[in-house]
Every structure is written in structure tokens, then in C-alpha cells.
N, C-alpha and C. Protein backbone atom coordinates (compact mmCIF):
# COMPACT_ATOMS: atom_id res chain seq x y z
N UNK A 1 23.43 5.15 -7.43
CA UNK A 1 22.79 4.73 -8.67
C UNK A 1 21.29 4.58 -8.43
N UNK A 2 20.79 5.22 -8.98
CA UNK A 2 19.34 5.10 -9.18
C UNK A 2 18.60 3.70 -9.21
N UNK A 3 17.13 3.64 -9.06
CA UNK A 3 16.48 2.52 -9.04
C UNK A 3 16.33 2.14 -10.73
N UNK A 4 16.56 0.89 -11.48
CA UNK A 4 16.50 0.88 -12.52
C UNK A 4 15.18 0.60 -13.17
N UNK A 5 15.03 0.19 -14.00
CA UNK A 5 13.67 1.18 -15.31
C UNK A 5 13.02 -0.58 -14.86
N UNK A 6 13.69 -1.76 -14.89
CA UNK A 6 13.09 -2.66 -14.66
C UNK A 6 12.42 -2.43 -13.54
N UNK A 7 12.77 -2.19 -12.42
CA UNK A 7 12.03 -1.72 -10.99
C UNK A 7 11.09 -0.64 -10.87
N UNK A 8 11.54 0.42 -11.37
CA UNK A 8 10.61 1.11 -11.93
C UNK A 8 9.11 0.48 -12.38
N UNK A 9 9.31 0.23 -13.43
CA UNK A 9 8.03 -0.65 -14.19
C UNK A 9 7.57 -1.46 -13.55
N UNK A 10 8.14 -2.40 -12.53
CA UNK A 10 7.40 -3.44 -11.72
C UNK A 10 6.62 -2.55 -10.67
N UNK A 11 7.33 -1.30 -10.24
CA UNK A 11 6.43 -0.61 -8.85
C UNK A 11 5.22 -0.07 -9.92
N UNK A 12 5.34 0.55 -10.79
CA UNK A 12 4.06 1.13 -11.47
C UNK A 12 3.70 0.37 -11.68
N UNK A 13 3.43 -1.35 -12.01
CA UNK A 13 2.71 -2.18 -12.47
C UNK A 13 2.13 -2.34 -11.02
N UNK A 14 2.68 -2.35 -9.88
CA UNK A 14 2.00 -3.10 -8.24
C UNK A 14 0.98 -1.95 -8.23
N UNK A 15 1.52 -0.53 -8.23
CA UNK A 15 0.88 0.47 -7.84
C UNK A 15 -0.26 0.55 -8.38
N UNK A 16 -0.47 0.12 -9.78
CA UNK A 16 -1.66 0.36 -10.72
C UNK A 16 -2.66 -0.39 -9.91
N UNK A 17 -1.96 -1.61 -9.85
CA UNK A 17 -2.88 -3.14 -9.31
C UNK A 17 -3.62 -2.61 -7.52
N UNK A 18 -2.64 -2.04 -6.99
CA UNK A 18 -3.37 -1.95 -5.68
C UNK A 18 -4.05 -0.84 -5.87
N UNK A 19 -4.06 -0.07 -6.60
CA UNK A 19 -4.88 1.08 -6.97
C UNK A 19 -6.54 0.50 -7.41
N UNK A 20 -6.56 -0.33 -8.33
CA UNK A 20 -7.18 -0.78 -8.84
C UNK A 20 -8.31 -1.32 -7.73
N UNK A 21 -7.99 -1.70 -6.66
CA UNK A 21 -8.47 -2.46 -5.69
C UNK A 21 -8.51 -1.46 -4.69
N UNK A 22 -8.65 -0.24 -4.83
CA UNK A 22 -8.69 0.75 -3.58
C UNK A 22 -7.49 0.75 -2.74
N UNK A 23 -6.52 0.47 -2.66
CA UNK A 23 -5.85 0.74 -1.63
C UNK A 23 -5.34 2.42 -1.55
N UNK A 24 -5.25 2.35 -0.16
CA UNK A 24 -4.52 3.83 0.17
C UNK A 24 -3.34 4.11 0.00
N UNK A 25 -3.15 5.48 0.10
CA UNK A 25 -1.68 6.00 0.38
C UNK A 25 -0.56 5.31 -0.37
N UNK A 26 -0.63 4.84 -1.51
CA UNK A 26 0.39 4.22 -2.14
C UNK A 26 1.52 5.19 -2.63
N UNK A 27 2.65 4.68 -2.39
CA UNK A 27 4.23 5.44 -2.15
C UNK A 27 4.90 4.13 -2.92
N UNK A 28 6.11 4.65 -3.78
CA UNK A 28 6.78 4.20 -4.11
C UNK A 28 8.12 4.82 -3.75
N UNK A 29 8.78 4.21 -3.12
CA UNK A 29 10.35 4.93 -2.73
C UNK A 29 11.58 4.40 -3.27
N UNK A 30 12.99 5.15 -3.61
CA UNK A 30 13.66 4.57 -4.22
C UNK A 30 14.24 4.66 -3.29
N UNK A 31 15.37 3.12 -2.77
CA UNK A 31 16.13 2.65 -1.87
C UNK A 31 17.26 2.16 -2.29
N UNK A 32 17.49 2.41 -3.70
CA UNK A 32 18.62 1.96 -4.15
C UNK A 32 19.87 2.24 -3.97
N UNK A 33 19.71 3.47 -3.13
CA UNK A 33 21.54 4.17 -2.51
C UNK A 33 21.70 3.43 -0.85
N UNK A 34 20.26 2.97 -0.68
CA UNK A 34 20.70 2.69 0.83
C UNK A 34 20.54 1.05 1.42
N UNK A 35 20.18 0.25 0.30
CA UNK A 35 19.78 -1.01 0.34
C UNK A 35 20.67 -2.01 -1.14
N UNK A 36 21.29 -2.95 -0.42
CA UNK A 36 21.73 -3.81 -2.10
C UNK A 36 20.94 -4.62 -2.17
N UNK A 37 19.78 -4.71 -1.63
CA UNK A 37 19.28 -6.01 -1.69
C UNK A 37 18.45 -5.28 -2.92
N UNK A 38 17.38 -4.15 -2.53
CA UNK A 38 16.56 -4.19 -3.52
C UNK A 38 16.39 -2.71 -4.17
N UNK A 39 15.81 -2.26 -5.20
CA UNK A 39 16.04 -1.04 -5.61
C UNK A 39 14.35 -0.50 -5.08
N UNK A 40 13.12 -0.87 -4.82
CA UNK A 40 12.23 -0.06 -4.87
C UNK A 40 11.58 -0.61 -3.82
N UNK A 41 10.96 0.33 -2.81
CA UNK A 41 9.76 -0.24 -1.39
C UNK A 41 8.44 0.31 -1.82
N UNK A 42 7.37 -0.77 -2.99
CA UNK A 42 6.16 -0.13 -2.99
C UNK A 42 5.48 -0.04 -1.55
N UNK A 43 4.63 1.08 -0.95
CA UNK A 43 3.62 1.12 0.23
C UNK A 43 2.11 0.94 -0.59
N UNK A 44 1.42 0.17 0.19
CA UNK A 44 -0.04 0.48 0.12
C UNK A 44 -0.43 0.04 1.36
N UNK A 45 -1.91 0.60 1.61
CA UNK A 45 -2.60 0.58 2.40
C UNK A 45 -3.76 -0.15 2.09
N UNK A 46 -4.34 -1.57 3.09
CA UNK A 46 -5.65 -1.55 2.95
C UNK A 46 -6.69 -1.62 4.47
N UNK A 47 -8.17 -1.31 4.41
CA UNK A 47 -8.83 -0.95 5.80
C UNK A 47 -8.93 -2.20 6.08
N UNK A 48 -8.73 -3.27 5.84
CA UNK A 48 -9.35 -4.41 6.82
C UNK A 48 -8.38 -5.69 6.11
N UNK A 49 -8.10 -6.62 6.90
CA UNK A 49 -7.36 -7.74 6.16
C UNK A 49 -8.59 -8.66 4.89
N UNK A 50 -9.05 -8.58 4.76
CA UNK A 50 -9.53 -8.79 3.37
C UNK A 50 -9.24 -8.05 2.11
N UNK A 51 -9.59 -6.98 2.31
CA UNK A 51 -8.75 -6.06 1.42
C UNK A 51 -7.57 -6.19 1.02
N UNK A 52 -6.29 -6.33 2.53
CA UNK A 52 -4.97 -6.44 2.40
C UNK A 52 -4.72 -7.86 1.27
N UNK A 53 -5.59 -8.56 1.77
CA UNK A 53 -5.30 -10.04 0.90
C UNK A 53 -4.90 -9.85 -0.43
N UNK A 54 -6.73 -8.69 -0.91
CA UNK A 54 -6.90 -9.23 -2.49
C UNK A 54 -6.09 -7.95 -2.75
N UNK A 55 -5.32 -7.07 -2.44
CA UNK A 55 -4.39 -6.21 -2.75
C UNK A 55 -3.03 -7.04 -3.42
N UNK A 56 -2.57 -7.38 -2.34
CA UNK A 56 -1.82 -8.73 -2.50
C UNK A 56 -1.33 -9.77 -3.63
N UNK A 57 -3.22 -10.39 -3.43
CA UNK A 57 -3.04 -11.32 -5.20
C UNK A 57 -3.53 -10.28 -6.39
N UNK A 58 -3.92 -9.25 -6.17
CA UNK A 58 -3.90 -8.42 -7.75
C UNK A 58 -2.60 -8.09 -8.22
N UNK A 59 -1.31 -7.68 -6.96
CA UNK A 59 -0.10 -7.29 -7.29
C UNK A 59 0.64 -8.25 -7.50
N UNK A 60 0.50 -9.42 -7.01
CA UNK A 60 1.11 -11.18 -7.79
C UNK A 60 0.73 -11.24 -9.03
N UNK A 61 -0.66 -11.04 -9.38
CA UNK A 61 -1.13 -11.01 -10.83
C UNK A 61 -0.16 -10.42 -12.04
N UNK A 62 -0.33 -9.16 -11.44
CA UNK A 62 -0.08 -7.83 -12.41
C UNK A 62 1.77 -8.02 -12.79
N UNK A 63 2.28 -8.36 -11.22
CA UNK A 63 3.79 -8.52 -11.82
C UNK A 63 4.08 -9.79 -12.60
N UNK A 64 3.44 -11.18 -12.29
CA UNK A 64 3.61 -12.25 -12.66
C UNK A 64 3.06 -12.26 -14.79
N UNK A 65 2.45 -11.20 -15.16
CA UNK A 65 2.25 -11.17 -16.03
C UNK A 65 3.92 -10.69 -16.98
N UNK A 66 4.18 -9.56 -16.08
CA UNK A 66 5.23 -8.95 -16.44
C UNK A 66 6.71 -9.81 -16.41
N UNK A 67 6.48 -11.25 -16.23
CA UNK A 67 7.43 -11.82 -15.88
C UNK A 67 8.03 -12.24 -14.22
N UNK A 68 7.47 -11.25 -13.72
CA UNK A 68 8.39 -11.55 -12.02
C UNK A 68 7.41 -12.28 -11.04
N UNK A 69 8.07 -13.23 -9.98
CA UNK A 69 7.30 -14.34 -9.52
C UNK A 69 7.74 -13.70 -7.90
N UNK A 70 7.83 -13.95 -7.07
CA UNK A 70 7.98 -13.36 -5.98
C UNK A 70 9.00 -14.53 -5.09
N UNK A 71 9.86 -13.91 -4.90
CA UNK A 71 11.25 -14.53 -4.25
C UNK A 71 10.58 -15.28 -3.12
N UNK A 72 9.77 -14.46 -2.08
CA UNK A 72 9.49 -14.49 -0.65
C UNK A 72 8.36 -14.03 -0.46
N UNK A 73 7.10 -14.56 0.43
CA UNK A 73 6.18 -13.72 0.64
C UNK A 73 5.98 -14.21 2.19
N UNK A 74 5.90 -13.19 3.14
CA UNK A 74 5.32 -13.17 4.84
C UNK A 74 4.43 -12.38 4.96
N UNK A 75 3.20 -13.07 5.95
CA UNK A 75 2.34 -12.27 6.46
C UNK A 75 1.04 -12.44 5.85
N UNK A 76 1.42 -13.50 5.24
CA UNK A 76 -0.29 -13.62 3.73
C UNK A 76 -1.61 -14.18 5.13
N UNK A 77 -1.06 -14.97 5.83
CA UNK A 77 -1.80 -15.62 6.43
C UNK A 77 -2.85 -14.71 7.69
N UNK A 78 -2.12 -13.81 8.19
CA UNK A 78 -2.84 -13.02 9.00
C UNK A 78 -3.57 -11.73 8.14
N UNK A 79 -2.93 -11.68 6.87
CA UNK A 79 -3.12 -10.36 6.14
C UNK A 79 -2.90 -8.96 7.03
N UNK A 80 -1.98 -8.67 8.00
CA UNK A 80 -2.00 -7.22 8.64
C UNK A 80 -0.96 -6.24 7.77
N UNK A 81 -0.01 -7.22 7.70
CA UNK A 81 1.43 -6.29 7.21
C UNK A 81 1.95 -7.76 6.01
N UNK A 82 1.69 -7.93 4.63
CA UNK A 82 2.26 -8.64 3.83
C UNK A 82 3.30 -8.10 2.84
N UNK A 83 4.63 -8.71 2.56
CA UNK A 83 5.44 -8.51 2.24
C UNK A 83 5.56 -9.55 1.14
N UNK A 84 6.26 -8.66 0.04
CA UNK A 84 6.60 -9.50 -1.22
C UNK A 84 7.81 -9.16 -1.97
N UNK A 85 8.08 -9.95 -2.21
CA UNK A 85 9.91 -9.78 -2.13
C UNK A 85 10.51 -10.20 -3.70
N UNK A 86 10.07 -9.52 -4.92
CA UNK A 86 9.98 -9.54 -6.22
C UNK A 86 11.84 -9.32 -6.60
N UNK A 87 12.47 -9.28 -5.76
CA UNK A 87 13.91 -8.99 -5.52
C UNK A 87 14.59 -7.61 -6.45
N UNK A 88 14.01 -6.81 -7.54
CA UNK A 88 13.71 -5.70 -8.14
C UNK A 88 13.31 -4.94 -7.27
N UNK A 89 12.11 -4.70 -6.20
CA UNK A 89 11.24 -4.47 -5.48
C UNK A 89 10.53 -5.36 -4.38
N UNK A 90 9.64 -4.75 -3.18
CA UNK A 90 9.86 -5.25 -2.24
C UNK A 90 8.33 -4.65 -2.23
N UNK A 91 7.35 -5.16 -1.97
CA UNK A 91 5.95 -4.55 -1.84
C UNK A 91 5.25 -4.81 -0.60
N UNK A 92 5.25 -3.73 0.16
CA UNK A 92 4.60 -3.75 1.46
C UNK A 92 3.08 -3.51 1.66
N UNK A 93 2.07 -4.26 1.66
CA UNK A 93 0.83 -3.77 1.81
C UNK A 93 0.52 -4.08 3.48
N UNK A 94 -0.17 -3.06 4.09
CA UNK A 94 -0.39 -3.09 4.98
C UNK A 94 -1.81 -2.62 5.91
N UNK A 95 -2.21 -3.13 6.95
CA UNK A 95 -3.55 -2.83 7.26
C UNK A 95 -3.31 -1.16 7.70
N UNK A 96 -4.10 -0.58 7.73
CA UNK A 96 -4.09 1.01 7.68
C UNK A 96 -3.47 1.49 9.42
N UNK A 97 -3.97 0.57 10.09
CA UNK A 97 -3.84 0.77 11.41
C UNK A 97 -2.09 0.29 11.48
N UNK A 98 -1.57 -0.61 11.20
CA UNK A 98 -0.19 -1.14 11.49
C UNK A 98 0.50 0.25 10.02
N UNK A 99 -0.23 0.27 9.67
CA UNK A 99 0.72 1.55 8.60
C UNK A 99 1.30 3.01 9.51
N UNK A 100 0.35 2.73 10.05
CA UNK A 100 0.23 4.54 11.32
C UNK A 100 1.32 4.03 12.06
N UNK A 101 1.43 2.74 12.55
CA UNK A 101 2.36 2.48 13.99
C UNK A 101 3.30 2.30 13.31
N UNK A 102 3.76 1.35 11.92
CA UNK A 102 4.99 1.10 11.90
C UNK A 102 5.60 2.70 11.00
N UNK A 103 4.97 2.93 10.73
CA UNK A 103 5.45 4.42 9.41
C UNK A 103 6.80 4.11 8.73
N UNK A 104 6.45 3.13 7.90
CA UNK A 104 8.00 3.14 7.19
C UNK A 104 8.28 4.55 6.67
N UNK A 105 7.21 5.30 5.74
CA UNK A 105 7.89 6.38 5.18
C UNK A 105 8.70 6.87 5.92
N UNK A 106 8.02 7.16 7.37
CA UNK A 106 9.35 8.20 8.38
C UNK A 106 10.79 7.48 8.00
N UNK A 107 11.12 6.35 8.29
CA UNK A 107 11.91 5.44 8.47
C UNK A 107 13.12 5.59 7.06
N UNK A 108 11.87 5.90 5.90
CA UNK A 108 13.13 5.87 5.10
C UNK A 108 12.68 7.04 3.98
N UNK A 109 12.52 8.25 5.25
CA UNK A 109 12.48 10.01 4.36
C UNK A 109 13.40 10.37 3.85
N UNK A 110 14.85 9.51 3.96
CA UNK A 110 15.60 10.26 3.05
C UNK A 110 15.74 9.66 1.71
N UNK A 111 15.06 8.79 1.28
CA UNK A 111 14.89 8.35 0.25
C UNK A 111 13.77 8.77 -0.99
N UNK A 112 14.27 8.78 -2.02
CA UNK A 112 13.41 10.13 -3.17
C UNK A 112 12.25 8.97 -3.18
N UNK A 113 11.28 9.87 -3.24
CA UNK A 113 9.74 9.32 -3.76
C UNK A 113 9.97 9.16 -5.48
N UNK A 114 9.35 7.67 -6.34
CA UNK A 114 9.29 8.06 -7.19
C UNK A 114 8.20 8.06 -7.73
N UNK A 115 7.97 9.09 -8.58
CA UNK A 115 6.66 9.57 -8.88
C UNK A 115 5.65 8.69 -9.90
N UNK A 116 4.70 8.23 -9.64
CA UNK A 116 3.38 7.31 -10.34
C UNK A 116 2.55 8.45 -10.88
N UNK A 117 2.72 7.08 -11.91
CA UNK A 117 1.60 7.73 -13.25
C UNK A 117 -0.11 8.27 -12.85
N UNK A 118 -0.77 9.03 -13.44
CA UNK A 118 -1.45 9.83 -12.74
C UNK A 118 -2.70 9.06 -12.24
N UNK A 119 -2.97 7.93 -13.12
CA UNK A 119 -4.23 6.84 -12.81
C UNK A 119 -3.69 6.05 -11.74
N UNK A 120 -2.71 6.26 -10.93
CA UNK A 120 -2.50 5.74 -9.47
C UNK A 120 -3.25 6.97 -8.70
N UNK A 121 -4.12 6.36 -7.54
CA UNK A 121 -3.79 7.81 -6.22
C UNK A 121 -2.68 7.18 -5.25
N UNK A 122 -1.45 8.06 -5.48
CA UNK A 122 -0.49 8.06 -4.54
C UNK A 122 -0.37 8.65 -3.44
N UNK A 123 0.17 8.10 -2.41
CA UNK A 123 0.28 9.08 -1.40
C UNK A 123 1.70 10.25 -1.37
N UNK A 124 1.48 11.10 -0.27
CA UNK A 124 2.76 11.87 -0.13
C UNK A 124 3.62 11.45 1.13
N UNK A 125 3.59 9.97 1.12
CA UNK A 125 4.39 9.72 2.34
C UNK A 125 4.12 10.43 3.87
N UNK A 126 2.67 11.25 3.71
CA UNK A 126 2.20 11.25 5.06
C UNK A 126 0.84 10.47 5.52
N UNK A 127 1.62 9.59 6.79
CA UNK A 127 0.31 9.33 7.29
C UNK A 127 -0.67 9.39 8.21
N UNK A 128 -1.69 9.80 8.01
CA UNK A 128 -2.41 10.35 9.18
C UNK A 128 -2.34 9.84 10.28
């Protein structure tokens, strides 16, 4: 079963938001055949933990408007690799350098990319 339209809409709402704020390589993947916990893994990228931060609280913003508050959040404090756990979706922003080492995309290529609206720059799940 596919990722549903609610999850959907929350990753295009993160994606817009970290877009908005420069982040890189943003990927949205659907995980919903291989995970019950959650249906969508937004990726972004930012170059320095300041960045990663305000990536972060723009995508708290943007979903908290939409209704969703965030189950869980790790990693705010160092800003390298922060995780947000919207339980719909799961939003990984990460410093560019820990993006290369950990490569989730590899991790979970068999899972369909889903495709963002065109005022995102998305990535193609490769990272340099």
C-alpha cells in the first residue's frame, strides 16, 4: 500500500520549507511497503550545523501549521544528523558531510522516490 495523500502533503510541505532555506539534495522516499511505523523518509541536506538547525525549525513551522507536531525529535542539539518523527513521516536533515557517510538513499533504493512539486530542488537520490 502506498504512502497516503496525508504523508504525501506533509513531505511536500517539509520539502518546500527546507527548500526555502537552501537545503540540498532533498528526496522524498516512500517506505510504506517496508516500514509500519511510517509511510515517508523526507532527506535534506544542510553545509554547516546552523543551517541544519534553521532547516529544522522551518520544517516544524511549515508542518505544525498543517496540523502535525512532531512525535520525537534527536540530534537538535549537535545539529549534524536531526531527526523528526511527525509519525506520517520521518524527516531527516543532515550535515552534507554525515549525508555522504551515512547514504540512506543507498540503504533504502528499493524504495520509489516520490516526486516534488517543481518549486522544490530535489535530489535524485545521488550523492556525491
Amino acid at each position: 500500500m502506498p504512502a497516503t495523500e496525508r504523508a504525501v502533503e506533509l513531505a511536500i510541505a517539509a520539502a518546500r520549507a527546507a527548500a526555502d532555506l537552501k537545503a540540498d539534495e532533498i528526496i522524498a522516499l516512500d517506505v510504506s511497503e517496508h516500514l509500519v511505523l511510517t509511510d515517508v523518509f523526507l532527506i535534506a541536506s544542510g553545509t554547516n550545523e546552523r543551517q541544519v538547525g534553521g532547516i529544522v525549525d522551518a520544517i516544524e513551522r511549515a508542518l505544525y501549521l498543517l496540523g502535525a507536531k512532531p512525535l520525537r525529535r534527536e540530534g537538535q542539539r549537535d545539529a549534524r544528523w536531526v531527526l523528526l518523527d511527525f509519525g506520517d513521516i520521518v524527516v531527516h536533515v543532515q550535515h552534507s558531510e554525515d549525508r555522504v557517510y551515512y547514504a540512506l538513499e543507498r540503504l533504502w533504493k528499493d524504495c520509489p522516490v516520490i516526486e516534488l512539486p517543481a518549486d522544490v530542488v530535489s535530489g535524485d537520490g545521488n550523492v556525491a
